[in-house]
N, C-alpha and C. Protein backbone atom coordinates (compact mmCIF):
# COMPACT_ATOMS: atom_id res chain seq x y z
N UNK A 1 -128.88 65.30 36.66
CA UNK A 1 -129.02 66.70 36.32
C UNK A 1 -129.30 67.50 37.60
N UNK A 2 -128.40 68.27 37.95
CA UNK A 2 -128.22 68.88 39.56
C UNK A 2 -129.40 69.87 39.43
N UNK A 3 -129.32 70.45 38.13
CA UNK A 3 -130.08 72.20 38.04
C UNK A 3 -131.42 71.97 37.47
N UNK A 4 -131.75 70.66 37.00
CA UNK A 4 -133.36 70.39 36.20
C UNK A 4 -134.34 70.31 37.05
N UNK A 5 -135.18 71.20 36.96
CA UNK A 5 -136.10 71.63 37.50
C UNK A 5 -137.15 70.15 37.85
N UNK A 6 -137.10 69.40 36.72
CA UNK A 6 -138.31 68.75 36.73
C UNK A 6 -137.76 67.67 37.30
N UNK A 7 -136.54 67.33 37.45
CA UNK A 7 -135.68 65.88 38.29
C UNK A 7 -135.45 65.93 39.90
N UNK A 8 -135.67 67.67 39.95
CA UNK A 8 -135.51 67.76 41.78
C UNK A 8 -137.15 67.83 41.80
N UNK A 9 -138.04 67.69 41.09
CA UNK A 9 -139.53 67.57 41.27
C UNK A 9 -139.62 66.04 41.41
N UNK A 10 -139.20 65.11 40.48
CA UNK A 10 -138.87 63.29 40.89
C UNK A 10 -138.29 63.39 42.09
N UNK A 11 -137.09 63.74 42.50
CA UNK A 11 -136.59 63.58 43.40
C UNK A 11 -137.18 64.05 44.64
N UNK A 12 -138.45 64.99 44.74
CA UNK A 12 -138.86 65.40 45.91
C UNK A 12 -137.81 66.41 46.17
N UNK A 13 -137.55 67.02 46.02
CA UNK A 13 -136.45 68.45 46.17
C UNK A 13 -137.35 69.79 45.77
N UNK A 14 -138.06 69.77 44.99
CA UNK A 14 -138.99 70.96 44.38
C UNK A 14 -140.30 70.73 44.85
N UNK A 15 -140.84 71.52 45.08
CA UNK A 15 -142.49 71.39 45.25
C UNK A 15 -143.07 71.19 44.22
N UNK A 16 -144.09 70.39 44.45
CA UNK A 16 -144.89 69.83 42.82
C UNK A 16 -146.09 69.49 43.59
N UNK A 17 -147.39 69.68 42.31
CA UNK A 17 -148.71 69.13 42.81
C UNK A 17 -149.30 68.44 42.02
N UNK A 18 -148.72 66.85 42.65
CA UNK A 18 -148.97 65.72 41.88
C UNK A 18 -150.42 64.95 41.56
N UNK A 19 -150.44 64.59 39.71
CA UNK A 19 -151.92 64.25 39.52
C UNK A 19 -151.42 62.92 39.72
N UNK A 20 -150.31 62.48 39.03
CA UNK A 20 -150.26 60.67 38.82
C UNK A 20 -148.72 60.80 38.50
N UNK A 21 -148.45 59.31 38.97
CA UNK A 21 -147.58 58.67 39.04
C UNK A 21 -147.59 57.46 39.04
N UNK A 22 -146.02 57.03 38.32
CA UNK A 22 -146.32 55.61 37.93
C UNK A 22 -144.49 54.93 38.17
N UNK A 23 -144.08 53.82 37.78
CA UNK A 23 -142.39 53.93 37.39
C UNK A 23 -141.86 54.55 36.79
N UNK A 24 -142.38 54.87 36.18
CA UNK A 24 -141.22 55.71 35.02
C UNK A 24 -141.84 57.18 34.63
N UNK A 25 -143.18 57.63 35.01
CA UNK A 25 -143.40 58.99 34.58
C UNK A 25 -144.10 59.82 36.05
N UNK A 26 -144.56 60.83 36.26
CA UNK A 26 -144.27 61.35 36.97
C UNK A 26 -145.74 62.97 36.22
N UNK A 27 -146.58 63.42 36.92
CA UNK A 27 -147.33 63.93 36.62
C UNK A 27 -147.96 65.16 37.38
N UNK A 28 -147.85 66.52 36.90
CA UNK A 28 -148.05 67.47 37.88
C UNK A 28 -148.41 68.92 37.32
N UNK A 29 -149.30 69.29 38.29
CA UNK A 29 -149.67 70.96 37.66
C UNK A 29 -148.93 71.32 37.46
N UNK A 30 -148.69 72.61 36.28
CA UNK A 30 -148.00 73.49 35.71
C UNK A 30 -148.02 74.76 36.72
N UNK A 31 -146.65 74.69 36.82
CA UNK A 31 -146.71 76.19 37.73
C UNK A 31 -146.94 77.55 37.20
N UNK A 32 -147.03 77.22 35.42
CA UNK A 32 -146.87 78.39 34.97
C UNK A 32 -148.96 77.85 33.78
N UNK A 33 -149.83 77.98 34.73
CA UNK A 33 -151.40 77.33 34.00
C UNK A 33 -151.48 78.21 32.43
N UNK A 34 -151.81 77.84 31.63
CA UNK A 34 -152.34 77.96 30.75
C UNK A 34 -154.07 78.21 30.83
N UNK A 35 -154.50 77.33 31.44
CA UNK A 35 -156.04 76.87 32.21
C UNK A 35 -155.55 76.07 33.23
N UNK A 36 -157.23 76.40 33.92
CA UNK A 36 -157.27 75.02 35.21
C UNK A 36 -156.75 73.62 34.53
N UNK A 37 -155.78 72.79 35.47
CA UNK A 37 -155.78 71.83 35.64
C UNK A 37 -154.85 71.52 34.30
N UNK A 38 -153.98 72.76 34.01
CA UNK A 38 -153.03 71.96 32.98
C UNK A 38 -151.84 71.27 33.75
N UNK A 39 -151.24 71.11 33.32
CA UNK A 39 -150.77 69.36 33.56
C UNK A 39 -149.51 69.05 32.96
N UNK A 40 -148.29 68.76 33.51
CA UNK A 40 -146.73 68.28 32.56
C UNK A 40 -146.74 66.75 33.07
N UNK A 41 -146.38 66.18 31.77
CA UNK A 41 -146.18 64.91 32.34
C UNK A 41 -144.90 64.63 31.82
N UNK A 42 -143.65 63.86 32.83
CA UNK A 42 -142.32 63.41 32.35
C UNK A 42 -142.27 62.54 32.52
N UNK A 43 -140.95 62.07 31.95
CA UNK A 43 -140.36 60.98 32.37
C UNK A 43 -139.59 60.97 33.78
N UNK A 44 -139.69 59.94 34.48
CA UNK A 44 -138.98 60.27 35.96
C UNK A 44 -136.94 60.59 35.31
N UNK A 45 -136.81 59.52 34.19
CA UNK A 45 -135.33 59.37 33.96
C UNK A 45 -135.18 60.90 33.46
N UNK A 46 -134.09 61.84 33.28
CA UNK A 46 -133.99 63.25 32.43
C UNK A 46 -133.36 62.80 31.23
N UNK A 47 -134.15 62.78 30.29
CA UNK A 47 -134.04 62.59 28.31
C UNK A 47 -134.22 64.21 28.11
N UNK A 48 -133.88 65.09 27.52
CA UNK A 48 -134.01 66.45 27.43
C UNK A 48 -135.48 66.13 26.12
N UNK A 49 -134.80 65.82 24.85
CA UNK A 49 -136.46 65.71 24.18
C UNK A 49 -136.62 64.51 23.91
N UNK A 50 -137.82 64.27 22.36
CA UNK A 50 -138.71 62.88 22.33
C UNK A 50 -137.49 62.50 21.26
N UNK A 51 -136.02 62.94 21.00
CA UNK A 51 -134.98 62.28 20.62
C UNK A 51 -134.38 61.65 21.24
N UNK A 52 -134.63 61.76 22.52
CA UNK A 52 -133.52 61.39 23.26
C UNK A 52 -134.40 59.89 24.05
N UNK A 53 -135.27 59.91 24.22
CA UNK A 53 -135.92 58.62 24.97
C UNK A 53 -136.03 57.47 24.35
N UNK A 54 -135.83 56.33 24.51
CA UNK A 54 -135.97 55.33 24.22
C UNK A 54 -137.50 55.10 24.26
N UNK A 55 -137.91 53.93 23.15
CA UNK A 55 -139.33 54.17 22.84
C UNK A 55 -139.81 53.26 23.80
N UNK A 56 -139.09 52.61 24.59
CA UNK A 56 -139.93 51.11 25.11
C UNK A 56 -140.27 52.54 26.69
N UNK A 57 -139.45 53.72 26.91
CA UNK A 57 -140.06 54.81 28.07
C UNK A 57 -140.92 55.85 27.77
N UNK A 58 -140.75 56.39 26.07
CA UNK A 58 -141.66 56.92 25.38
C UNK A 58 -143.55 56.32 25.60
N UNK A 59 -143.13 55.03 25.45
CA UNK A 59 -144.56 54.48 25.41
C UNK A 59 -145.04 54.54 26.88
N UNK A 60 -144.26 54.35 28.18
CA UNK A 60 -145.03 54.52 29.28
C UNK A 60 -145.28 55.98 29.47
N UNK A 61 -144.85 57.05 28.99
CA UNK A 61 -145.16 58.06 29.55
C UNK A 61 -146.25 58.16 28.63
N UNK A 62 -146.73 58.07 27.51
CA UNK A 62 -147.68 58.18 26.86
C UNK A 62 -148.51 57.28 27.74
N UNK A 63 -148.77 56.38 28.02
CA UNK A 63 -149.13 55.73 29.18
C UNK A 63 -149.97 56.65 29.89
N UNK A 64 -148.91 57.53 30.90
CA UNK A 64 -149.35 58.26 31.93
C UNK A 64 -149.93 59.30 31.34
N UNK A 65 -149.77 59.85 29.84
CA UNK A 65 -150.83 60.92 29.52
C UNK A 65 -152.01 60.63 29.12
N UNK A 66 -152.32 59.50 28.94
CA UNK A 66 -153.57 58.92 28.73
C UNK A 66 -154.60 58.76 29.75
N UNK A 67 -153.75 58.12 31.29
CA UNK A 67 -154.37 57.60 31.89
C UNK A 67 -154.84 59.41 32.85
N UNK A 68 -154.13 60.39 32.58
CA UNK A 68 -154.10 61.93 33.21
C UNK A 68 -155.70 62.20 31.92
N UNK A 69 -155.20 61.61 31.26
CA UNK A 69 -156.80 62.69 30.35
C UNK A 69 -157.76 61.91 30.86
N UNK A 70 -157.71 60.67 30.81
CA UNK A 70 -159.13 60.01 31.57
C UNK A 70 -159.45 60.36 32.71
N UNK A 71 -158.62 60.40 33.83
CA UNK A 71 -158.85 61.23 34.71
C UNK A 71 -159.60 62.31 34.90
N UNK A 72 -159.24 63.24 34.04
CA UNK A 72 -160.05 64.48 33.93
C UNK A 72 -161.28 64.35 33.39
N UNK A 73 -161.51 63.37 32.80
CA UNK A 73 -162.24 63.38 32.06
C UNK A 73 -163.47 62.66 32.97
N UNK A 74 -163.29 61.34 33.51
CA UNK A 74 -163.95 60.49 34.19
C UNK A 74 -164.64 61.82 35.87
N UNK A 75 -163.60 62.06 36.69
CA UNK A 75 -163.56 63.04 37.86
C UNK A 75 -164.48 64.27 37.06
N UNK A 76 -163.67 65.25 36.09
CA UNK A 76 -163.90 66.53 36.09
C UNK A 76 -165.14 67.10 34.76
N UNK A 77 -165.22 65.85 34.31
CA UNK A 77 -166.20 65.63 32.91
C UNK A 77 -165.39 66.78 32.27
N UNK A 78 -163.75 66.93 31.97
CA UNK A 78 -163.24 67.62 30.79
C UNK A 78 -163.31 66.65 29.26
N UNK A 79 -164.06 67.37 28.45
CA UNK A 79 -164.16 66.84 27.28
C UNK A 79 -162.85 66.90 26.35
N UNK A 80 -162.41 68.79 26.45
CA UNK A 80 -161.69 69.21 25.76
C UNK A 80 -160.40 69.28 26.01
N UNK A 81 -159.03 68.99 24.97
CA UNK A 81 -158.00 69.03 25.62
C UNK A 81 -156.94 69.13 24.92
N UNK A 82 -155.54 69.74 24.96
CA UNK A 82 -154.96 69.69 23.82
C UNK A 82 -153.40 68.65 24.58
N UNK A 83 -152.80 68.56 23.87
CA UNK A 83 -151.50 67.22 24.03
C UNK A 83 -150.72 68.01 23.40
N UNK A 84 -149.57 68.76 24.12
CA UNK A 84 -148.58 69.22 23.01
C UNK A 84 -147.17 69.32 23.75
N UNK A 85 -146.28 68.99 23.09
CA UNK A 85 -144.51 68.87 23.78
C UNK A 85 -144.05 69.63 22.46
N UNK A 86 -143.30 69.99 22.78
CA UNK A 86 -142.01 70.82 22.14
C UNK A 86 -140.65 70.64 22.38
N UNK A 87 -140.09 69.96 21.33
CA UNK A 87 -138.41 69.58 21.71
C UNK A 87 -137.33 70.57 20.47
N UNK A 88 -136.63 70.84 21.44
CA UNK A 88 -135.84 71.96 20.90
C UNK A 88 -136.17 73.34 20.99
N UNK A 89 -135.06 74.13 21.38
CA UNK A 89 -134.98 75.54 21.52
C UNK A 89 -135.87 76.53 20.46
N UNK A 90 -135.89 75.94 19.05
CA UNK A 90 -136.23 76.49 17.92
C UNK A 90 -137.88 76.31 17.80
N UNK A 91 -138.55 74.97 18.98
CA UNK A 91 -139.52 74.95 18.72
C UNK A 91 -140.31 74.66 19.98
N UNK A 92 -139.92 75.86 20.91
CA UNK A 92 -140.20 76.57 22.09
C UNK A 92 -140.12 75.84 23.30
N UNK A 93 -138.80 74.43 23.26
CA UNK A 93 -139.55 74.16 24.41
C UNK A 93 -138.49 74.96 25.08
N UNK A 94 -138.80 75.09 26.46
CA UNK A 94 -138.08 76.17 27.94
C UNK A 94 -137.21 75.16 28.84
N UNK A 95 -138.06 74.42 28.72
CA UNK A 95 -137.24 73.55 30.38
C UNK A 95 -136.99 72.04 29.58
N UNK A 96 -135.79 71.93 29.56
CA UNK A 96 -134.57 70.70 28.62
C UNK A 96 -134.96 69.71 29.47
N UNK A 97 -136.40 68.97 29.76
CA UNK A 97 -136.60 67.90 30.70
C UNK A 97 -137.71 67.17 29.37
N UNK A 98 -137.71 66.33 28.46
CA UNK A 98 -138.56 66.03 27.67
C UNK A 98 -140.32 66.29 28.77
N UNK A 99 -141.41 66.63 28.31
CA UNK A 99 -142.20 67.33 28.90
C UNK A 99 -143.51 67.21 27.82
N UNK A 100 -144.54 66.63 28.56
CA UNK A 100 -145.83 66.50 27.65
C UNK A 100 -146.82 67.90 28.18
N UNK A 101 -147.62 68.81 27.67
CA UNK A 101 -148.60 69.62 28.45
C UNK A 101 -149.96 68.78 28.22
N UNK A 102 -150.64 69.17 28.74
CA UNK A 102 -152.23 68.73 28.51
C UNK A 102 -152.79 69.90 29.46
N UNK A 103 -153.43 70.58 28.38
CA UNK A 103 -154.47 71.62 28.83
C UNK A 103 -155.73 71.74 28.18
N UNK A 104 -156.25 71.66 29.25
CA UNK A 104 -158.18 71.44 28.99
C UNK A 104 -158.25 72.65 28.60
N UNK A 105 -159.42 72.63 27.82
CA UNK A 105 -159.74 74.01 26.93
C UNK A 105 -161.65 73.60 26.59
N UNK A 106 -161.71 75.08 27.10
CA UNK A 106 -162.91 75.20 26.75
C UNK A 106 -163.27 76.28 25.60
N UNK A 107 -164.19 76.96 25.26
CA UNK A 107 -164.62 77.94 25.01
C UNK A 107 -164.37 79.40 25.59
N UNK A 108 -164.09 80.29 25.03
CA UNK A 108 -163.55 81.91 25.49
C UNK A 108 -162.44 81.67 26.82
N UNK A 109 -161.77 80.17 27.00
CA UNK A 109 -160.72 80.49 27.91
C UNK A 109 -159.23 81.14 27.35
N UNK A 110 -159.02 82.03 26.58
CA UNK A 110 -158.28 82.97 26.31
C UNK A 110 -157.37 82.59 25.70
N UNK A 111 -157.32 81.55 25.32
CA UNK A 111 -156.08 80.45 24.30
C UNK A 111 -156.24 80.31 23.07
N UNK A 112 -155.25 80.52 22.31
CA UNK A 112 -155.81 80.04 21.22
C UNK A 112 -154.43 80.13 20.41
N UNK A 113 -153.87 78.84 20.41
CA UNK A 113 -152.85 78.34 19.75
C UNK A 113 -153.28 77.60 17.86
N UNK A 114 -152.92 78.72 16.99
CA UNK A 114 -153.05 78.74 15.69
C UNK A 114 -151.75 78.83 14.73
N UNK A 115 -151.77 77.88 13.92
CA UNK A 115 -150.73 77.55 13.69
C UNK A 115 -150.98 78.79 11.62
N UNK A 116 -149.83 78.92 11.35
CA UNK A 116 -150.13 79.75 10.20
C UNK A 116 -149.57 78.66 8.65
N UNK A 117 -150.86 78.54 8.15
CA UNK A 117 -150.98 77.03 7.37
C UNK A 117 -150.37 77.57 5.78
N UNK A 118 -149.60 76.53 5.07
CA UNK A 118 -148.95 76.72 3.58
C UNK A 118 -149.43 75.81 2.90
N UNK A 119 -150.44 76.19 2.44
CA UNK A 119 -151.22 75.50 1.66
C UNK A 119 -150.82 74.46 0.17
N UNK A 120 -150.02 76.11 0.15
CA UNK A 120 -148.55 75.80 -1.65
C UNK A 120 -147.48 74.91 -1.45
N UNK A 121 -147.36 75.01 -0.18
CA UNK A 121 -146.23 73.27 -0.39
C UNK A 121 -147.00 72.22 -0.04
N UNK A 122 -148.26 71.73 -0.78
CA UNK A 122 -148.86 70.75 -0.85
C UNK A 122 -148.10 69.82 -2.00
N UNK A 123 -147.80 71.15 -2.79
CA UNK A 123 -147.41 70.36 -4.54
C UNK A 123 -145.69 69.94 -4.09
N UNK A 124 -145.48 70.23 -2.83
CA UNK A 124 -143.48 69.97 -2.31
C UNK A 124 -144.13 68.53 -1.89
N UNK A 125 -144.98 67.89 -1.66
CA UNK A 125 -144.80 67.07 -1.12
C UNK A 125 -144.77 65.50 -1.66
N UNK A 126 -144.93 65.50 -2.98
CA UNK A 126 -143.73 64.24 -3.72
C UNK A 126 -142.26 63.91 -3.20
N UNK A 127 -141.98 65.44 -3.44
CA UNK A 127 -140.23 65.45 -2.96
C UNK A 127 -140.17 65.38 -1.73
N UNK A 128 -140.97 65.68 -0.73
CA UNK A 128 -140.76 65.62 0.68
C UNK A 128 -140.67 64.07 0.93
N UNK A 129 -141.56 63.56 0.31
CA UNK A 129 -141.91 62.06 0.65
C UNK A 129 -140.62 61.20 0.26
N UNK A 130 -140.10 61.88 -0.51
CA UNK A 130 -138.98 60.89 -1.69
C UNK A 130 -137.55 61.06 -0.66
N UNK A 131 -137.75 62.26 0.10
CA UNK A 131 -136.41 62.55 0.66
C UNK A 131 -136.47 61.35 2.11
N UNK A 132 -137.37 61.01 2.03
CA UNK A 132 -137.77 60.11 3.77
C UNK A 132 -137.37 58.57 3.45
C-alpha cells in the first residue's frame, strides 16, 4: 500500500513515536490525541479491518495491546482506559489500516464517548439469536 499512512510508519517512511513493537504489530502515539498518551496499535502487514486479518495475526496484535496497557499502567500508574477500533466507513473508521486506539481516560478529560442505548429490542433478541 504506496499511500497508507500507517505502512510508511512500519516502513520508517513517516514519522511515528514509537511505544512498542514486536513482529507483527507495531505501536505509536496518535497524531491526532484524544488524551495524553493515546496510542494506535497495528498490524505491521496492511489488513484494512478486523475482517480482513487472519486470527493466528489478530491474536498478536491483541498481544501488543495488552502488553501497551500494562505499560502504562506499570510506568504511568494509568488505571483507566478505553480499547476501541472501528472497521468500516459506516462505523467511523478514517485510515483503511486495521487500527486499535487505547486512550487513558480520566475524570473531566473532555471525552466522553456515549453510545445511545435501545432498550426495546431486547424482546428482537430471540430472532437475532436464531438468525446467527
Amino acid at each position: 500500500m504506496n499511500t497508507c499512512i500507517f505502512c510508511k510508519i512500519v516502513k520508517g517512511e513517516a514519522k511515528s513515536w514509537k511505544v512498542f513493537e514486536n513482529e507483527d504489530a507495531c505501536a505509536f502515539l496518535d497524531i491526532h490525541p484524544a488524551t495524553r498518551y493515546h496510542t494506535l496499535v497495528i498490524p505491521k502487514k496492511h489488513y484494512t479491518n478486523v475482517f480482513d486479518i487472519p486470527e493466528k495475526e489478530l491474536q498478536s496484535v491483541m498481544t501488543a495491546v495488552k502488553k501497551v496497557c500494562m505499560l502504562y499502567k506499570e510506568k504511568l500508574g494509568i488505571q483507566n482506559l478505553q480499547v476501541i477500533s472501528n472497521s468500516g466507513a459506516e462505523a467511523q473508521q478514517e485510515v483503511f489500516h486495521l487500527h486499535f486506539h487505547i486512550v487513558p481516560r480520566k475524570w473531566g478529560d473532555g471525552q466522553n464517548l456515549k453510545w445511545n442505548t435501545h432498550p426495546e429490542w431486547v424482546q428482537d433478541f430471540d430472532t437475532m439469536i436464531a438468525e446467527l
